[in-house]
Protein backbone atom coordinates (compact mmCIF):
# COMPACT_ATOMS: atom_id res chain seq x y z
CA UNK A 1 -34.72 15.70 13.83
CA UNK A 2 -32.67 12.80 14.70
CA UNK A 3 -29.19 11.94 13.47
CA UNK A 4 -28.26 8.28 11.83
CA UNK A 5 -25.70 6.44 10.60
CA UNK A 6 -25.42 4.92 6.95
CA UNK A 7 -23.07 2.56 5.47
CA UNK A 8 -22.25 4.10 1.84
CA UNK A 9 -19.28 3.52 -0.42
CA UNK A 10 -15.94 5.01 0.48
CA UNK A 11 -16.15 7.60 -2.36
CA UNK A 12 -19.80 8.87 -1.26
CA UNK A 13 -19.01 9.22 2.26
CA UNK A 14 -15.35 11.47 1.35
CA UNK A 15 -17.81 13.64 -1.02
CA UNK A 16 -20.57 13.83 1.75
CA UNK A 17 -17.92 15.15 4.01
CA UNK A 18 -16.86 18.08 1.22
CA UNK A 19 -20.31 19.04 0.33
CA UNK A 20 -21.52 22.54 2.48
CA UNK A 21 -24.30 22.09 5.36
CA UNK A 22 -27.10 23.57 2.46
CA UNK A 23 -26.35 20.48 -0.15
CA UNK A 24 -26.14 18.06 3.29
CA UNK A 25 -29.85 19.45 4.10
CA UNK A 26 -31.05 18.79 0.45
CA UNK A 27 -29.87 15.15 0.53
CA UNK A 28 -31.47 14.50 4.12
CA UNK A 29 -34.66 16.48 2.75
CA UNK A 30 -34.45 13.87 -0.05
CA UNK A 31 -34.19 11.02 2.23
CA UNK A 32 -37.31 12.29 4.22
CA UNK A 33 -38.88 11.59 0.27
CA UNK A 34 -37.76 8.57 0.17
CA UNK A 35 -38.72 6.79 3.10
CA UNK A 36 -41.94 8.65 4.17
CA UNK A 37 -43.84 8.02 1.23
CA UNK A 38 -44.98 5.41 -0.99
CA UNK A 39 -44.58 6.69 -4.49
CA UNK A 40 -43.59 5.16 -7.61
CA UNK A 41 -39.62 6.35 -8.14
CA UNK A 42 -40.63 8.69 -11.36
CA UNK A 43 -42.71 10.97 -8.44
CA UNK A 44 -39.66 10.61 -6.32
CA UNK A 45 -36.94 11.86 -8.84
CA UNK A 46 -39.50 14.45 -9.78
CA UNK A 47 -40.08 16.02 -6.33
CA UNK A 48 -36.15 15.03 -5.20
CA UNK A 49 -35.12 17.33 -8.24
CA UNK A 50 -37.87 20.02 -7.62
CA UNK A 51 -36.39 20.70 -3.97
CA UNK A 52 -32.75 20.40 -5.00
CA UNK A 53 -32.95 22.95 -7.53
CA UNK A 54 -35.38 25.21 -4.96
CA UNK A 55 -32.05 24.59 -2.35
CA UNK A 56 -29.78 25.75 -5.68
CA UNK A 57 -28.69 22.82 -6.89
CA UNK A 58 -28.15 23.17 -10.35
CA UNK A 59 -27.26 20.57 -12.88
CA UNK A 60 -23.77 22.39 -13.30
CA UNK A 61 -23.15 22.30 -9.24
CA UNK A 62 -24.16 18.47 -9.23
CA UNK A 63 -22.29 17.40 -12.21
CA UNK A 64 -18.67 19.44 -10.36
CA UNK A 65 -19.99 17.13 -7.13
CA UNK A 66 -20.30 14.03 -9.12
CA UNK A 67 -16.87 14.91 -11.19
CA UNK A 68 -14.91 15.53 -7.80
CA UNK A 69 -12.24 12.91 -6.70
């Protein structure tokens, strides 16, 4: 594993810095998704979603992350 740096929005990095080391995981297992394969973005949300729910991410977890300020 190697650690990076990404420019995001203000907002995304204060709720990156809230969320707990499991959700942090499920984004960078996300990001592995994204980059290492070529799929079309309909497999990507698919298998993205798969492996965020199997790391507990429910829809009523992300919606509180996406509702916090």
């Amino acid at each position: 594993m190697k650690t990076i740096t990404l420019e995001v929005k203000d907002t995304t990095a204060e709720k990156l810095s809230k969320m707990s080391v499991a959700e942090k995981k499920s984004i960078a297992e996300t990001l592995d998704l994204l980059v290492g394969r070529k799929r079309s973005l309909e497999e990507i949300m698919k298998e993205a979603s798969e492996q965020a729910r199997k790391n507990g991410l429910t829809p009523e977890i992300l919606e509180q992350l996406l509702n916090e300020k």
